[in-house]
Protein backbone atom coordinates (compact mmCIF):
# COMPACT_ATOMS: atom_id res chain seq x y z
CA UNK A 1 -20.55 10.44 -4.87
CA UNK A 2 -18.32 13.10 -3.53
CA UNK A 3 -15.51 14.57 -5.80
CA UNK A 4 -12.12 12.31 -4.62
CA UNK A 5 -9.59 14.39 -7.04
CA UNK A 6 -6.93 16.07 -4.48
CA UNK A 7 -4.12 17.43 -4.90
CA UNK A 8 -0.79 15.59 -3.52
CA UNK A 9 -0.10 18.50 -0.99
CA UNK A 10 -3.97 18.12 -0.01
CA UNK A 11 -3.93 14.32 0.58
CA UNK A 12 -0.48 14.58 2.52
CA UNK A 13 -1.88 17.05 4.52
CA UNK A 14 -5.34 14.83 5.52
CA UNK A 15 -2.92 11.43 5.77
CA UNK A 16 -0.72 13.79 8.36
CA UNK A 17 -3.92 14.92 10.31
CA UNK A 18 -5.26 10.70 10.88
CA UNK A 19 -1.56 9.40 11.60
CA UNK A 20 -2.35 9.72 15.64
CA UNK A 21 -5.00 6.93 15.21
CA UNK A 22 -4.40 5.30 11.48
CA UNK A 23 -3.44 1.98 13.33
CA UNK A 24 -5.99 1.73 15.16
CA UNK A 25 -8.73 2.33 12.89
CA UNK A 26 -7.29 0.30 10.54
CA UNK A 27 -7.80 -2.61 12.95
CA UNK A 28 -11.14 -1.77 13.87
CA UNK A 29 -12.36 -1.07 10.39
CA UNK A 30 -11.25 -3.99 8.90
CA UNK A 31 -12.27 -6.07 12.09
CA UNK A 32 -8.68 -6.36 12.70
CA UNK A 33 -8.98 -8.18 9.27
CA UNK A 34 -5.53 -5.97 7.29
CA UNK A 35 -3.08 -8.38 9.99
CA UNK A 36 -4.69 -11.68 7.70
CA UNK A 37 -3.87 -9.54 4.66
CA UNK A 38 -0.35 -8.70 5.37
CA UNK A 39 0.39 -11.70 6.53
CA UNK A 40 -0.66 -13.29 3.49
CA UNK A 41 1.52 -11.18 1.32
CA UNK A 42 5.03 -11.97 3.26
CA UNK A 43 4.02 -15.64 2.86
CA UNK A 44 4.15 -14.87 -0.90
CA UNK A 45 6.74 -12.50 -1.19
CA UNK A 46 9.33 -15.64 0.27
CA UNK A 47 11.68 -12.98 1.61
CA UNK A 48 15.33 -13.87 2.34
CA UNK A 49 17.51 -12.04 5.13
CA UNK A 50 20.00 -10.89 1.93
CA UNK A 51 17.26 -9.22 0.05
CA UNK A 52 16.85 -5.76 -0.11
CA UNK A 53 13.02 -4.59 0.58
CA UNK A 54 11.38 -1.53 -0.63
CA UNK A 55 7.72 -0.38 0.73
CA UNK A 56 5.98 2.55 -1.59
CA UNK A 57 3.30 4.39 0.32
CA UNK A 58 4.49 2.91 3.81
CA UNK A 59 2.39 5.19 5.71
CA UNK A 60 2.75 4.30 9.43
CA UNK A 61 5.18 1.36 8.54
CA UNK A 62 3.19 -1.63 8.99
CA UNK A 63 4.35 -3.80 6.03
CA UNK A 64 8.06 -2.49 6.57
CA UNK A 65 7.41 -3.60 10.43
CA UNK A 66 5.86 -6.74 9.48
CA UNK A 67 9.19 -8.01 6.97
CA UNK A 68 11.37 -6.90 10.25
CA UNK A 69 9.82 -9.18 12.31
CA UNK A 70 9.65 -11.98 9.81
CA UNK A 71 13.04 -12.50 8.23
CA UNK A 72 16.18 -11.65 10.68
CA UNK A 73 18.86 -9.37 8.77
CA UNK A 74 16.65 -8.42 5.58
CA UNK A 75 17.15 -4.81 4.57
CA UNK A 76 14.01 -2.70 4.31
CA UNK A 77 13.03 0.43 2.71
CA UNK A 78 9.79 2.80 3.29
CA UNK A 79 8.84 6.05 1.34
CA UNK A 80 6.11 8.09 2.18
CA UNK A 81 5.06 11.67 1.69
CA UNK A 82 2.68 12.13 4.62
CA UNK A 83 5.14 13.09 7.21
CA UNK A 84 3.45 12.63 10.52
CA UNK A 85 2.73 9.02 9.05
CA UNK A 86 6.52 8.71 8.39
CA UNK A 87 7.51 9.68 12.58
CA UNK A 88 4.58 6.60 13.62
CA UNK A 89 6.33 4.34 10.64
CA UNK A 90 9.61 5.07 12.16
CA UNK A 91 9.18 4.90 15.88
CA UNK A 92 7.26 1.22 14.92
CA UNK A 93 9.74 -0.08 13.05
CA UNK A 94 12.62 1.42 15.41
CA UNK A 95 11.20 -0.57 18.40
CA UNK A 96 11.65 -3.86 16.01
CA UNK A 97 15.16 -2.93 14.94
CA UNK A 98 16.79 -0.03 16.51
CA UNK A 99 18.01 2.44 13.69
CA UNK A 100 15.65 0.78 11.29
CA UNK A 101 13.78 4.47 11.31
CA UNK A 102 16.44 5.99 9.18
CA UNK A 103 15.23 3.92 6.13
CA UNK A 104 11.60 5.20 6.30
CA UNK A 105 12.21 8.31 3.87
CA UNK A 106 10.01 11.21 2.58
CA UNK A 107 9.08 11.43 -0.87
CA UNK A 108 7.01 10.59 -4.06
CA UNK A 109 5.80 7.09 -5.13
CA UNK A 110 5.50 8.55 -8.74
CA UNK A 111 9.33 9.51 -8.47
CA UNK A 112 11.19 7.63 -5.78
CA UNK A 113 14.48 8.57 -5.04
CA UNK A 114 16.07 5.32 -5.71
CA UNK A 115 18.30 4.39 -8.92
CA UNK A 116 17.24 2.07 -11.15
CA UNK A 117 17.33 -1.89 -9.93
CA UNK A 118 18.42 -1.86 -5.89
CA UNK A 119 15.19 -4.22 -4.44
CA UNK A 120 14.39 -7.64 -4.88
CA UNK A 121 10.69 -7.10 -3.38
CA UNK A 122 8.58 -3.82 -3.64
CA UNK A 123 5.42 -3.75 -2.03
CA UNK A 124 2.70 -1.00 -2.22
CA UNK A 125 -0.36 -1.66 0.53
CA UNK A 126 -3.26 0.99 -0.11
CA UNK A 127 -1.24 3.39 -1.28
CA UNK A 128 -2.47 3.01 -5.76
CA UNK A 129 -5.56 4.22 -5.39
CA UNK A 130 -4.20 7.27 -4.25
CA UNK A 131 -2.07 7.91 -6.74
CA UNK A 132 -2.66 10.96 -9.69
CA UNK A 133 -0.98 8.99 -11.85
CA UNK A 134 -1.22 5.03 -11.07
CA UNK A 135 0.24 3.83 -14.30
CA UNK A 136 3.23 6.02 -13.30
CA UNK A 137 3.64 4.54 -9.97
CA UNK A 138 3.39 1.10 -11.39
CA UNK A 139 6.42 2.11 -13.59
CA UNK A 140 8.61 3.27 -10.86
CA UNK A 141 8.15 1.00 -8.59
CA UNK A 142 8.85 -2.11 -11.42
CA UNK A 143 12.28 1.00 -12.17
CA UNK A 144 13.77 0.21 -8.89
CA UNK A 145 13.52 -3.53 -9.26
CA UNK A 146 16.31 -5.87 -9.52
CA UNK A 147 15.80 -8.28 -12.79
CA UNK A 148 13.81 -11.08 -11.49
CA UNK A 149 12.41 -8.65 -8.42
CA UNK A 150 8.78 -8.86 -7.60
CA UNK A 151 6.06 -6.13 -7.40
CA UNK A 152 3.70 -7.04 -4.81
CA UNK A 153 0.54 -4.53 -4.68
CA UNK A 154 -2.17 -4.76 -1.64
CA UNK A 155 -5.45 -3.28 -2.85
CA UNK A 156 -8.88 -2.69 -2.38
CA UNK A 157 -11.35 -3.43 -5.08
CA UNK A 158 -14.77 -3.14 -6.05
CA UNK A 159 -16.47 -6.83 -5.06
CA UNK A 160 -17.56 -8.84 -7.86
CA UNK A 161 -20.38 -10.50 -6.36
CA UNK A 162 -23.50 -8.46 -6.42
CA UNK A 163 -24.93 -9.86 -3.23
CA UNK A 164 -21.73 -7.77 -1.42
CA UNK A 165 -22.18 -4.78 -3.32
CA UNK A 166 -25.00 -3.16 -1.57
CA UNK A 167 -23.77 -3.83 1.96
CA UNK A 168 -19.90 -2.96 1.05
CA UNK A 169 -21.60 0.33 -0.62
CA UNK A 170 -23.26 1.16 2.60
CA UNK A 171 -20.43 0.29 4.88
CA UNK A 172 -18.32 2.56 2.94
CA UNK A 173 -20.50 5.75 2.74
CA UNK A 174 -22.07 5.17 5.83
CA UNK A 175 -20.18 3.25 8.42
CA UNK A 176 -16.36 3.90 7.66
CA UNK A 177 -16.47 7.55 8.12
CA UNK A 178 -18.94 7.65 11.12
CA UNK A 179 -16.20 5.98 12.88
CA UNK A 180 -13.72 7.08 11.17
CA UNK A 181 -14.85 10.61 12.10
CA UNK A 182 -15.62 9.83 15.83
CA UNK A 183 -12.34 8.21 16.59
CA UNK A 184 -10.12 10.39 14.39
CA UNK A 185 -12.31 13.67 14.72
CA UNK A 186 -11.67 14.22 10.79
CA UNK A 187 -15.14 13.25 8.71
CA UNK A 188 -13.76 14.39 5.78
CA UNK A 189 -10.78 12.36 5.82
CA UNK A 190 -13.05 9.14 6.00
CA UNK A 191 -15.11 10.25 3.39
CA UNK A 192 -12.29 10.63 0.88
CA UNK A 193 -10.32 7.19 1.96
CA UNK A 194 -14.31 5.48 1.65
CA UNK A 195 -14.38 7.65 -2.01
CA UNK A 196 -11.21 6.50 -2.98
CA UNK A 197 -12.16 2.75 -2.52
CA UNK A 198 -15.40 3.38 -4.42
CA UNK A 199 -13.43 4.28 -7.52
CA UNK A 200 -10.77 1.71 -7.76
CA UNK A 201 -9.54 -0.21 -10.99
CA UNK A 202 -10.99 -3.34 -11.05
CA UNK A 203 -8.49 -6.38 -10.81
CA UNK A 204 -7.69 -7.14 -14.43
CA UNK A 205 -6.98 -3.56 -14.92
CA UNK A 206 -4.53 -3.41 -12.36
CA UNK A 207 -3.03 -6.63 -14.05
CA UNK A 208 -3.21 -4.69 -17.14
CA UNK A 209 -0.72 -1.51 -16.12
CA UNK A 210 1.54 -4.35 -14.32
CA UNK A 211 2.02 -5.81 -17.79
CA UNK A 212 1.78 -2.48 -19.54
CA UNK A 213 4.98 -1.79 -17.38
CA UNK A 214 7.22 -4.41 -18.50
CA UNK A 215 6.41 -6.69 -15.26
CA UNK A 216 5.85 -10.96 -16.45
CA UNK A 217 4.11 -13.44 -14.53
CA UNK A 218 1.63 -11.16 -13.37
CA UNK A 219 -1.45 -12.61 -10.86
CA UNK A 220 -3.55 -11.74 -8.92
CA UNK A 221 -5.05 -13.18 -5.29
CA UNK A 222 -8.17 -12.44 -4.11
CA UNK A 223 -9.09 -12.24 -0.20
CA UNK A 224 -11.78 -11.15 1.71
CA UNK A 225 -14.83 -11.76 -0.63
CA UNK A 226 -13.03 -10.14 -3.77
CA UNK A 227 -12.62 -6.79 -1.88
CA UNK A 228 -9.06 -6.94 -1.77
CA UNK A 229 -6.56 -8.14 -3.43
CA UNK A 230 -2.70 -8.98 -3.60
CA UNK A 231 -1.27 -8.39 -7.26
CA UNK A 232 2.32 -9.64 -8.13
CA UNK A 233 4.49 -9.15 -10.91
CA UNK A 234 8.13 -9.86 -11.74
CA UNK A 235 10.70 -7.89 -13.21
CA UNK A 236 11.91 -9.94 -16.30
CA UNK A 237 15.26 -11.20 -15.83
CA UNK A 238 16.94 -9.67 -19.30
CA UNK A 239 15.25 -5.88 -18.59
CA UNK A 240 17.86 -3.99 -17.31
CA UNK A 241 15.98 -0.68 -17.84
């Protein structure tokens, strides 16, 4: 397996040379499959127009887009660090609700540049597994929640049955970045994002650095075969921190 450590700076930089066709390979990778898992999440989250949304790792905006379209007059948030993902995130969400691009900001999920307890919903979608330090970005994104806010995390995972290991295995080393590569022109970048997937934390330990951050009621929701997964976790009404 290749080497998937990066530096931030590195991983901006390959995020920033995909954004031109991250949509669409996401819908052709996934067999247009991600719209099912998105969906899924808002039907959880329950999101009201007064609440105040935040997504980590927004990349080209599609979770930001999709609470736009669903609930009239909610507020919503976006932080990214891969700045040519950030223009696509804001030109989407823009053609939703016009000025809605200003809220799509630069910067770190592992320090966001929010005080502490402004959202009632933060959502991460495949944006963990690419962090150095994933307990960290657990932490700030349960920081910025409102006391009984809600964490909701989109993830890959490892499958648990054995009979889809071997053909997810090959899909990822093989497949993905073949057309990944051909679409995109950038092998590498496939290879990493198929690396990345390879080495995720299984579910309960992603359950177990929710908890581990203060977060209660923590689940998780399994889609797709046990490949991905929606975690949630709620900010306990009496922590103020």
């Amino acid at each position: 397996m290749r080497q998937t450590s990066m530096t931030k700076s590195a991983v901006s930089t390959l995020f920033d040379s995909i954004a031109h066709r991250y949509d669409l390979l996401n819908h052709v990778l996934s067999l247009s499959i991600d719209r099912l898992w998105r969906r899924r999440l808002l039907r959880m989250a329950k999101a009201r127009p007064e609440d105040t949304v935040l997504d980590v790792c927004t990349g080209t905006g599609d979770i930001a887009a999709a609470f736009l379209r669903a609930v009239p007059g909610i507020r919503v948030y976006g932080v990214d660090f891969s700045p040519k993902m950030l223009e696509g995130g804001r030109r989407k969400v823009g053609e939703i609700r016009p000025g809605a691009g200003k809220n799509l900001l630069p910067g770190d999920a592992q320090a966001l540049p929010f005080v502490d307890g402004v959202f009632d919903i933060v959502t991460m979608g495949f944006g963990l597994r690419n962090l150095p330090d994933k307990p960290g970005g657990i932490r700030e994104a349960a920081r910025v929640l409102k006391p009984g806010g809600q964490l909701f995390i989109l993830e890959f995972a490892p499958p648990q049955s054995s009979l889809l290991l071997i053909p997810y295995r090959f899909y990822l080393g093989r497949i993905l970045p073949i057309i990944g590569g051909v679409v995109s022109a950038n092998r590498d970048a496939y290879n990493y994002l198929a690396d990345s997937i390879h080495g995720f934390l299984r579910p309960e330990d992603v359950e177990a650095l929710m908890t581990e951050s203060g977060l209660i009621e923590v689940t998780s929701h399994s889609m797709t075969g046990g490949m991905v997964y929606i975690y949630r976790g709620v900010k306990g009404k009496g922590d103020g921190s």
